[in-house]
Protein backbone atom coordinates (compact mmCIF):
# COMPACT_ATOMS: atom_id res chain seq x y z
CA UNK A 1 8.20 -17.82 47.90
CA UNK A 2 11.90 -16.77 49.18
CA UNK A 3 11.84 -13.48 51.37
CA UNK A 4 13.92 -11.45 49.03
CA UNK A 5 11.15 -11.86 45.99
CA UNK A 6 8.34 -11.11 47.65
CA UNK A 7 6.96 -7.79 47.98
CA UNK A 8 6.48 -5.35 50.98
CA UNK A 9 3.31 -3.73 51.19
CA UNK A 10 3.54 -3.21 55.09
CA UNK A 11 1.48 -5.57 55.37
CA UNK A 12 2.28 -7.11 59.31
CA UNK A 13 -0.10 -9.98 59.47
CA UNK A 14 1.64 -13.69 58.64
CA UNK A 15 -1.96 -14.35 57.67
CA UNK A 16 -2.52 -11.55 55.32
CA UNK A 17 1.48 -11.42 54.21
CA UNK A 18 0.84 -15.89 53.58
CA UNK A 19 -2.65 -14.55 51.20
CA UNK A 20 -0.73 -11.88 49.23
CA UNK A 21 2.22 -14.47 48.79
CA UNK A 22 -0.24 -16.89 47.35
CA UNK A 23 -1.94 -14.59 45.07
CA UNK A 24 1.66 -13.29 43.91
CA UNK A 25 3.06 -16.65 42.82
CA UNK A 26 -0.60 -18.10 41.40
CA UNK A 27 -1.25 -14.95 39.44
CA UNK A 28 -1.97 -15.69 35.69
CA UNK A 29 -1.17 -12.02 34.51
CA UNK A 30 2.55 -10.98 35.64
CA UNK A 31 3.19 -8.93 38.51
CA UNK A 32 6.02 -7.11 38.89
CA UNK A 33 7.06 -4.45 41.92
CA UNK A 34 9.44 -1.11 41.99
CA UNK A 35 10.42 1.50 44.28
CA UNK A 36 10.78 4.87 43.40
CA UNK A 37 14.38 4.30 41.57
CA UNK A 38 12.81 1.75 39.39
CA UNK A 39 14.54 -0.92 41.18
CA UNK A 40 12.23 -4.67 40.85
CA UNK A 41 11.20 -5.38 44.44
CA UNK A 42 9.39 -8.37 43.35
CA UNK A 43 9.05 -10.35 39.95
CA UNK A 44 6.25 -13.18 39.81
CA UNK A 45 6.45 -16.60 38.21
CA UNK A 46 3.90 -15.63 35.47
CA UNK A 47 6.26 -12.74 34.85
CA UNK A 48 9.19 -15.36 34.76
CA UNK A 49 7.57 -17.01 32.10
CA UNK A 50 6.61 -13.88 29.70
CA UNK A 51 9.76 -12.20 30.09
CA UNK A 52 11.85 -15.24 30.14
CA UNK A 53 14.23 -14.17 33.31
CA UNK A 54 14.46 -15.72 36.86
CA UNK A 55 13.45 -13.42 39.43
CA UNK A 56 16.85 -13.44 40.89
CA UNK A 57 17.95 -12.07 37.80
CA UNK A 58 16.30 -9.03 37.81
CA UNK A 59 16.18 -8.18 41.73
CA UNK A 60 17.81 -4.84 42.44
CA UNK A 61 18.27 -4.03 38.85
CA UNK A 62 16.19 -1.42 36.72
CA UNK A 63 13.05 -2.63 35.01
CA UNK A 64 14.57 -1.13 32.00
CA UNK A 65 15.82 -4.63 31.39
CA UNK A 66 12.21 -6.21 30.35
CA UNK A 67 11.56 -3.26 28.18
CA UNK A 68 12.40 -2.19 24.18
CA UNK A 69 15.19 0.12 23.83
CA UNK A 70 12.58 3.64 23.27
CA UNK A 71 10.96 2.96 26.40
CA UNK A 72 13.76 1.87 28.49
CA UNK A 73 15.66 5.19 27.83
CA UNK A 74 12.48 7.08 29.00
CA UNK A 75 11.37 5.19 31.58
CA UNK A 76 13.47 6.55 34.45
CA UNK A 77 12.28 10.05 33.28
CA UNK A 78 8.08 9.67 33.42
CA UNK A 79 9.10 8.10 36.98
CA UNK A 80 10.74 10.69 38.66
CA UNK A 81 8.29 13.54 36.51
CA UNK A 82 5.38 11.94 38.72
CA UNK A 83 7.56 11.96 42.16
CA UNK A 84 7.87 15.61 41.31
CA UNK A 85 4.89 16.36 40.14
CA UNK A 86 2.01 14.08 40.82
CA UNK A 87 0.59 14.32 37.40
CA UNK A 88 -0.56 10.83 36.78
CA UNK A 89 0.50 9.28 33.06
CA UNK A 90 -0.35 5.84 33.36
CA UNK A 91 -1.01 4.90 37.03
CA UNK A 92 -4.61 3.41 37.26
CA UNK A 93 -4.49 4.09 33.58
CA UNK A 94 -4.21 0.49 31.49
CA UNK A 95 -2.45 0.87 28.11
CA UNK A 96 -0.92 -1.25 26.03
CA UNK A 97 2.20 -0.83 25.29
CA UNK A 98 5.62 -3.50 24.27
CA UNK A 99 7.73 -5.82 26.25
CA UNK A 100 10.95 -6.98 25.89
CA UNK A 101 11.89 -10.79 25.92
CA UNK A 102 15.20 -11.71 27.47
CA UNK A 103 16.06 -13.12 24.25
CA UNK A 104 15.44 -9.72 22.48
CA UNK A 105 11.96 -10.33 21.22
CA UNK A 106 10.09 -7.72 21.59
CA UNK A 107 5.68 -8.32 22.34
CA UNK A 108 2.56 -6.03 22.99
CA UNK A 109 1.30 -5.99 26.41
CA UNK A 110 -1.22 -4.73 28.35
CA UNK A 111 -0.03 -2.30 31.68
CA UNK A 112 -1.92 -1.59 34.53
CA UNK A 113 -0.14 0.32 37.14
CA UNK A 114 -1.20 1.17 40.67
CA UNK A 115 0.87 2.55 43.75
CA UNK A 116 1.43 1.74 47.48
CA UNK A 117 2.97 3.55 49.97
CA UNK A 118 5.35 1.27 52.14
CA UNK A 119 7.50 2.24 55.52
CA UNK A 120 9.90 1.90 52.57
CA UNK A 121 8.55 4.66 50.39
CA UNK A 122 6.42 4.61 47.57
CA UNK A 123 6.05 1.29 45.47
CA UNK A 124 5.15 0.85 42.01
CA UNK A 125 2.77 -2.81 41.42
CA UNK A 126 2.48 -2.96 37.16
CA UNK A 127 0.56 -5.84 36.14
CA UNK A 128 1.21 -6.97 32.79
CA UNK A 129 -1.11 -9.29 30.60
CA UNK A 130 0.61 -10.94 27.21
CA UNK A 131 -1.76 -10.01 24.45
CA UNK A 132 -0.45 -11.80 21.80
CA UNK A 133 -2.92 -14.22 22.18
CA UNK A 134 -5.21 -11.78 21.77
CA UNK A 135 -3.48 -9.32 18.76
CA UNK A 136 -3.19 -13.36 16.79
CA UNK A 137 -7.27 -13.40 17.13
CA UNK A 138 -7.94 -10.20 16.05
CA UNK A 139 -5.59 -10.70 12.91
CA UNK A 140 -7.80 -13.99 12.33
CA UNK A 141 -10.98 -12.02 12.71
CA UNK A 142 -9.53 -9.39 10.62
CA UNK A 143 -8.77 -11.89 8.30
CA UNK A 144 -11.76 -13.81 7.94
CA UNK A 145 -14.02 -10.09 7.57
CA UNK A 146 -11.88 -9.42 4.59
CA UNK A 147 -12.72 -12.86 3.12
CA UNK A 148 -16.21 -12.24 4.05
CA UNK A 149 -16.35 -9.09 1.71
CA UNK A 150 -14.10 -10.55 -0.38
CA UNK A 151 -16.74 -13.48 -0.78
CA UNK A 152 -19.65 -10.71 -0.85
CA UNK A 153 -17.79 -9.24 -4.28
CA UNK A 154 -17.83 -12.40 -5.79
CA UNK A 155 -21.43 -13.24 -5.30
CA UNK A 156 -22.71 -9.94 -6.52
CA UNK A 157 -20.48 -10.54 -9.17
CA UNK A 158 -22.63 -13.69 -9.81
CA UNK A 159 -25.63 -12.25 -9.90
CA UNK A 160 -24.19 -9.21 -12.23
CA UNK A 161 -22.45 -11.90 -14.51
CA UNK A 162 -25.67 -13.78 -14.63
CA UNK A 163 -27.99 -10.62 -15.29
CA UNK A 164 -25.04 -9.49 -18.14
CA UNK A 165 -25.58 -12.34 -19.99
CA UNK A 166 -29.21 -12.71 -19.89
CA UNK A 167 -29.54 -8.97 -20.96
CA UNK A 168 -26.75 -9.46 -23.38
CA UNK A 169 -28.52 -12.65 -25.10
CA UNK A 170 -31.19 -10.81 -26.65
CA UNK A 171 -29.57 -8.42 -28.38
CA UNK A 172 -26.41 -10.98 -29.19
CA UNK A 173 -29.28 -13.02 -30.94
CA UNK A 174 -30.71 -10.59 -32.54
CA UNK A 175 -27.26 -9.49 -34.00
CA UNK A 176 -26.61 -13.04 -35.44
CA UNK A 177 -30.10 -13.53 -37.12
CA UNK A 178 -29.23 -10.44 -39.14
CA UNK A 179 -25.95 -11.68 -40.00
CA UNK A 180 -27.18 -14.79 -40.77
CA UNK A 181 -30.51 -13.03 -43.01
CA UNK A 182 -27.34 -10.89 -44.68
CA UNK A 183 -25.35 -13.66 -45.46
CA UNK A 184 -28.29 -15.85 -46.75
CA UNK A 185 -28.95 -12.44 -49.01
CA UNK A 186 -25.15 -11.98 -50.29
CA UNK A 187 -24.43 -15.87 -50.82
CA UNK A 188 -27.74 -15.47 -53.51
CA UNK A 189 -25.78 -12.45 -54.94
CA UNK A 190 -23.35 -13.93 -57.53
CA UNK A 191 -22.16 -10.07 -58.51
CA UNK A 192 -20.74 -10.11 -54.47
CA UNK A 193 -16.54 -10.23 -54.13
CA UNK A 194 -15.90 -13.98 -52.61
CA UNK A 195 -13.89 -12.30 -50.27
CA UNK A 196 -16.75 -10.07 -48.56
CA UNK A 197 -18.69 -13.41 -48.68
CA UNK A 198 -15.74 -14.38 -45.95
CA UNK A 199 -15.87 -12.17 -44.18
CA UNK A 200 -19.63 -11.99 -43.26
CA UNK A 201 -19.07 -16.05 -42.55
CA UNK A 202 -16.32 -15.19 -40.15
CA UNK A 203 -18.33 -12.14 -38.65
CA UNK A 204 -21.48 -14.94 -37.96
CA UNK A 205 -19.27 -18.06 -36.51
CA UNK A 206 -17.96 -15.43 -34.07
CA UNK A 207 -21.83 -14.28 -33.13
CA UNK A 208 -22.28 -17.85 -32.58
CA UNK A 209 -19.16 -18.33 -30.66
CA UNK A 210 -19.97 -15.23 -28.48
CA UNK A 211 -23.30 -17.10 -27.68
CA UNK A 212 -21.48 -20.09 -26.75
CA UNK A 213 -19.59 -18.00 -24.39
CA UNK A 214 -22.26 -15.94 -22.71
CA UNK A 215 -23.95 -20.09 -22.34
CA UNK A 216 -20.94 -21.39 -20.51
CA UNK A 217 -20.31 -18.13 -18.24
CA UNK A 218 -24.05 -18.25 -16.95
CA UNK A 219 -23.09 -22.18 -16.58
CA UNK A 220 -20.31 -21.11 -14.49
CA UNK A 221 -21.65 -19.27 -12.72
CA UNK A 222 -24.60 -20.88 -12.02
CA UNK A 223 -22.11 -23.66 -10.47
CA UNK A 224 -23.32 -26.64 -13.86
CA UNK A 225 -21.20 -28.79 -14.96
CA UNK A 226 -18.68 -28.51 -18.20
CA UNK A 227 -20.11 -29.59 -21.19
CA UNK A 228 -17.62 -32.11 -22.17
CA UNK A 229 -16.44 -33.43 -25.95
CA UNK A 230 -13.21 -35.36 -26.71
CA UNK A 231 -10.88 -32.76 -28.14
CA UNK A 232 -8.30 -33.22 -30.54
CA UNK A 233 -5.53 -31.81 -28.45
CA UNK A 234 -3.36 -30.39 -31.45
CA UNK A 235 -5.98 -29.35 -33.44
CA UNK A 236 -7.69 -27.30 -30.45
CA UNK A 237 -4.37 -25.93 -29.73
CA UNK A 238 -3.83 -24.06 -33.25
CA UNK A 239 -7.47 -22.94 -33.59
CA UNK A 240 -6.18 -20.73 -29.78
CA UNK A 241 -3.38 -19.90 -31.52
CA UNK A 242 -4.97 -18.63 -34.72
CA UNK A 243 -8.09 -17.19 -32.35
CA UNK A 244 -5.22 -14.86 -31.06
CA UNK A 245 -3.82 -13.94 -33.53
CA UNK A 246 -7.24 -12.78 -35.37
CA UNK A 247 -6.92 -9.03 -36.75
CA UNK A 248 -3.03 -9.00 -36.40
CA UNK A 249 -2.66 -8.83 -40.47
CA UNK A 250 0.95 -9.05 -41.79
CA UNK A 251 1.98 -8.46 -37.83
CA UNK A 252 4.55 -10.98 -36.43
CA UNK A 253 3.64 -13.76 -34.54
CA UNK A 254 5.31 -13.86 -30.99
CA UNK A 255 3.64 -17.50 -30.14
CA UNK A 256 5.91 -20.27 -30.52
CA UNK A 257 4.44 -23.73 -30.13
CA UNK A 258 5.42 -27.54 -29.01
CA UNK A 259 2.64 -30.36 -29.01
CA UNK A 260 3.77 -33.21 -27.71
CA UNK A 261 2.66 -36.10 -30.50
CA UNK A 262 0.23 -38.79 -29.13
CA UNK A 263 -1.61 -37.33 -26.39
CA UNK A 264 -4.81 -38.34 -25.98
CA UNK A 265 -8.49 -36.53 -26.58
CA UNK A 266 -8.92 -34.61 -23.98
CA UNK A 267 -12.43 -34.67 -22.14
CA UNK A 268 -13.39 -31.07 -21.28
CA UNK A 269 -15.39 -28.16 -22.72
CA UNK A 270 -14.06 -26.71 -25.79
CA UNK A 271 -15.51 -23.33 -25.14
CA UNK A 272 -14.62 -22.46 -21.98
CA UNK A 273 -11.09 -24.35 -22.32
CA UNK A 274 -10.74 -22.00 -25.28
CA UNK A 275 -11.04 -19.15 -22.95
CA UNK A 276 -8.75 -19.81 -20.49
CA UNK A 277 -6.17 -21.25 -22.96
CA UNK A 278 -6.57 -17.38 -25.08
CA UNK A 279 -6.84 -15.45 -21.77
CA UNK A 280 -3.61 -17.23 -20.76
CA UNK A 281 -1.50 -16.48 -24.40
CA UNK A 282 -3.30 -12.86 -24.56
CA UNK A 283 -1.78 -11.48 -21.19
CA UNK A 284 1.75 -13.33 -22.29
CA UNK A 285 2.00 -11.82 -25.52
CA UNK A 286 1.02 -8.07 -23.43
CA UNK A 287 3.65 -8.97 -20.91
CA UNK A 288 6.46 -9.33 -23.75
CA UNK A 289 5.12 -6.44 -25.66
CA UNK A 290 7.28 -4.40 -24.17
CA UNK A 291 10.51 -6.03 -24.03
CA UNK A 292 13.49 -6.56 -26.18
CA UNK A 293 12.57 -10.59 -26.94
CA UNK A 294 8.94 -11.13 -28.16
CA UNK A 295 8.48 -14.39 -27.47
CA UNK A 296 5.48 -16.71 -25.96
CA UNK A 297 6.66 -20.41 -25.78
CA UNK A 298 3.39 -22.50 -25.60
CA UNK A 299 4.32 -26.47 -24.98
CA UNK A 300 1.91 -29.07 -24.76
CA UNK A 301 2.77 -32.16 -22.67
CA UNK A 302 1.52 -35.44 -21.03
CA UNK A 303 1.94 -35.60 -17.35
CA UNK A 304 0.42 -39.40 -15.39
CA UNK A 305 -3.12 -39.02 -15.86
CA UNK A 306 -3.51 -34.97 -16.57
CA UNK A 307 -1.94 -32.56 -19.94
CA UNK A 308 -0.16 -29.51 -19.25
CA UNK A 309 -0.38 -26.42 -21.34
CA UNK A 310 2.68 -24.25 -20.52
CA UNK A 311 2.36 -20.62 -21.37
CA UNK A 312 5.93 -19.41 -21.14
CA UNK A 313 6.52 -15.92 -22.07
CA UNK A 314 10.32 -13.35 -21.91
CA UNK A 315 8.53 -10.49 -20.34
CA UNK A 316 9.47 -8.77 -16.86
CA UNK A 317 7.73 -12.13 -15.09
CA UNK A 318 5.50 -11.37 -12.07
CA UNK A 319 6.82 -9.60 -8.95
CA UNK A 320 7.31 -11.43 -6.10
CA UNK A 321 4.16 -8.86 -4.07
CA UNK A 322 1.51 -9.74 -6.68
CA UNK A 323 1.90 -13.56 -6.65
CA UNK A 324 -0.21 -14.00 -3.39
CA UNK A 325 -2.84 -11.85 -4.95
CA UNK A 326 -2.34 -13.39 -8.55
CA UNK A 327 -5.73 -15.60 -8.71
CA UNK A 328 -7.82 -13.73 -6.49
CA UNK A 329 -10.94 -12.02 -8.46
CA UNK A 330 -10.26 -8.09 -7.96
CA UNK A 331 -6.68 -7.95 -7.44
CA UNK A 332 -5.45 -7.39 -10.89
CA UNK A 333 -2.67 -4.69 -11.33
CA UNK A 334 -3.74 -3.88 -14.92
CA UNK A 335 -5.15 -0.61 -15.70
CA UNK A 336 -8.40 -1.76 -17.50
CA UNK A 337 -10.16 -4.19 -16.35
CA UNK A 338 -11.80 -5.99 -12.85
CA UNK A 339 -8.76 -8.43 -12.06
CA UNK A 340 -11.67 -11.25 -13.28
CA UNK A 341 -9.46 -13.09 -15.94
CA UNK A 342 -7.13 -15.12 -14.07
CA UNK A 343 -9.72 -15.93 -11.39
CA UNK A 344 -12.42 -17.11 -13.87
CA UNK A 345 -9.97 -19.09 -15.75
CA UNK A 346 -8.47 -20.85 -12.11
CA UNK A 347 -12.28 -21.51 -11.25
CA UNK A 348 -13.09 -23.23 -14.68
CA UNK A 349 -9.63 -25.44 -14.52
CA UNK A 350 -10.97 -26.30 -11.20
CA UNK A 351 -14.35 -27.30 -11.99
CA UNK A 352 -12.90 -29.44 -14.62
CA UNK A 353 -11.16 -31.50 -12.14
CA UNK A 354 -7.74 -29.33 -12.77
CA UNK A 355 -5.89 -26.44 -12.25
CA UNK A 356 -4.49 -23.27 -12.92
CA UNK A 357 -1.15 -22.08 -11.46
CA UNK A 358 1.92 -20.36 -11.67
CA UNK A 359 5.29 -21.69 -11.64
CA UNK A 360 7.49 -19.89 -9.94
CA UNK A 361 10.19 -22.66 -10.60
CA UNK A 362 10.45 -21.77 -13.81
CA UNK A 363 13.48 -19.97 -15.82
CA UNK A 364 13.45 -15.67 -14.58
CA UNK A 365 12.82 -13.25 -16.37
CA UNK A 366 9.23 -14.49 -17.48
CA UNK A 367 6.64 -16.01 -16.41
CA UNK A 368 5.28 -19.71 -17.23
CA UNK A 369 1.84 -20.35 -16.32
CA UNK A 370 0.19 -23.94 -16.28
CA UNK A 371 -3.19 -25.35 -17.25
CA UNK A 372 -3.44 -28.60 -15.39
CA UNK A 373 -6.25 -30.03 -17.23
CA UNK A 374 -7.31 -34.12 -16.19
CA UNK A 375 -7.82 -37.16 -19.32
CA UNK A 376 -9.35 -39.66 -17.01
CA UNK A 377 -6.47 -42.22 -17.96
CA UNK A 378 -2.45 -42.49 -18.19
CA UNK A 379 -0.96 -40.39 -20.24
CA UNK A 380 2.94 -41.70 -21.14
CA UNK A 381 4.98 -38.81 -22.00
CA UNK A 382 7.34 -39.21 -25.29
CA UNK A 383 10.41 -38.35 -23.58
CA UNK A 384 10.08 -41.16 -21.20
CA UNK A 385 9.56 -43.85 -23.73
């Protein structure tokens, strides 16, 4: 190490001054040395490598130079307060506090300073460890506890999902044997409007369709595979469509839709496909509720080996913050609800060898979300023939 870097301790042994030299250069942490105008004495190779200077470029300057503007401007100050005073801020004190790169980047370190007194004066000997290392760990760990309760959430919302439908069962059963005892009663009653008769036959497929439902969530949950059928892709597609649109009377329909012709059955399970395929045209025709074009665009195409369902709606689309967040159980922005819907329906895609995504390619304002779902064999898309 050249005479003019390394520090004077008045030390007057070779032997001793040799050791200290050693130590300097071989340090891992940085070590850096000032006298009492805060000029660097001494500037160590480790410190060459955090701070990204030479030690001959900082020799008989301030140490202002390795630090962010707000400290630099103070620095001088706290010095000279402790020559005056003696009131100790940070000597034999660690902190952490921020260093500045000479490129401008600015990084948390930790401080230690201690003090010598030299036939010189006093000296100043700050050692400096780079704890970005250390900050990037503790973001992972950070990280990986939120995932952990995350994680917890969703299995004790397994168990409550299973325990909800188990209670809910009974009494769901229960409901659909009267319906089914009142409808047996009114279909014996010629004097009955036909109409009424309807509606009692409507009020017990959706009983039994509510079963259904309660079935496949306890399946989901419980991890079982789909119960697959062939389904008749256009057909399935309208009876979502009309599902929606249940109990809207006389009301405008907002749900515009494109089947592509030809596409194969498609292997997956009608009920919980149902779901996610209403879940995904329910929150589209809320998000254009409010603006001045109603419309939801649902398209239907072949893609290689899988069948897209497109739910395109003209609402405000999703902000650019929430999309992270988007398919995460819990998350949801909406006033009612648990944030489950999106998550669920991702989770079923997914178990039927699919997916569930947003695509943020798609034409702004809106939103177009796509259920990936696989057919187990090419599918040839009309436009390319």
């Amino acid at each position: 190490m050249d005479d003019t870097v390394r520090p004077n301790f008045g030390v007057t042994s070779s032997t001793s001054e040799a050791r200290l030299a050693s130590v300097f250069d071989t340090a891992v942490d940085g070590i850096v040395v000032i006298n009492e105008r805060c000029q660097v004495l001494a500037f160590n190779k480790a410190c060459e490598k955090l701070f990204g200077y030479q030690a001959s470029e900082l020799l008989g300057d301030n140490v202002n130079k390795i630090m962010p503007a707000d400290y630099a401007t103070a620095h001088d100050g706290f010095v000279q307060r402790y020559l005056d005073t003696g009131q100790k801020r940070i000597i034999g004190i660690g902190r952490e506090v921020r260093g500045r790169h000479k490129d401008g980047t600015e990084f948390p370190v930790e401080l230690s300073v201690g003090e010598a007194p030299t036939p010189d004066g006093r000296q100043f000997i700050g050692i400096l460890r780079d704890l970005r290392a250390r900050h990037s760990v503790e973001e992972r760990l950070a990280q990986a506890q939120a995932q952990l309760v995350h994680m917890t959430r969703i299995s004790a919302m397994d168990e409550m999902g299973a325990a909800i439908a188990h209670e809910l069962n009974q009494p769901l059963t229960a409901i659909l044997l009267y319906l089914q005892a009142v409808s047996r009663k009114a279909k014996a009653d010629d004097a009955l409007d036909p109409q009424l008769l309807s509606v009692i036959g409507k009020a017990v497929a959706e009983a039994e369709r509510a079963g259904e439902i309660i079935q496949r969530m306890r399946q989901l949950v419980e991890k079982k595979e789909p119960e697959r059928a062939n389904i008749d892709v256009e057909e399935f597609t309208q009876a979502c469509i009309d599902l929606l649109e249940m109990g809207q009377g006389a009301q405008r329909s907002v749900v515009r839709c494109d089947i592509e012709p030809g596409l194969p059955p498609l292997p997956a399970d009608p009920v919980q496909i149902r779901q996610v395929l209403v879940n995904l045209l329910r929150n589209a025709r809320e998000a254009v509720s409010g603006s001045e074009t109603q419309e939801v665009h649902l398209s239907v195409v072949g893609a290689e080996s899988f069948i897209e369902f497109r739910v395109r709606d003209t609402g405000p689309g999703v902000p650019d913050d929430m999309v992270p967040e988007l398919f995460r159980a819990f998350s949801g922005k909406k006033q009612k609800g648990l944030g489950l819907g999106l998550a669920i329906s991702r989770s079923i895609a997914q178990n039927h060898g699919g997916d569930l995504f947003l695509d943020t390619n798609s034409v702004k304002p809106g939103a177009t979300f796509v259920l990936k779902l696989p057919t187990g064999k090419p599918v040839h898309s009309g436009s390319d023939s």
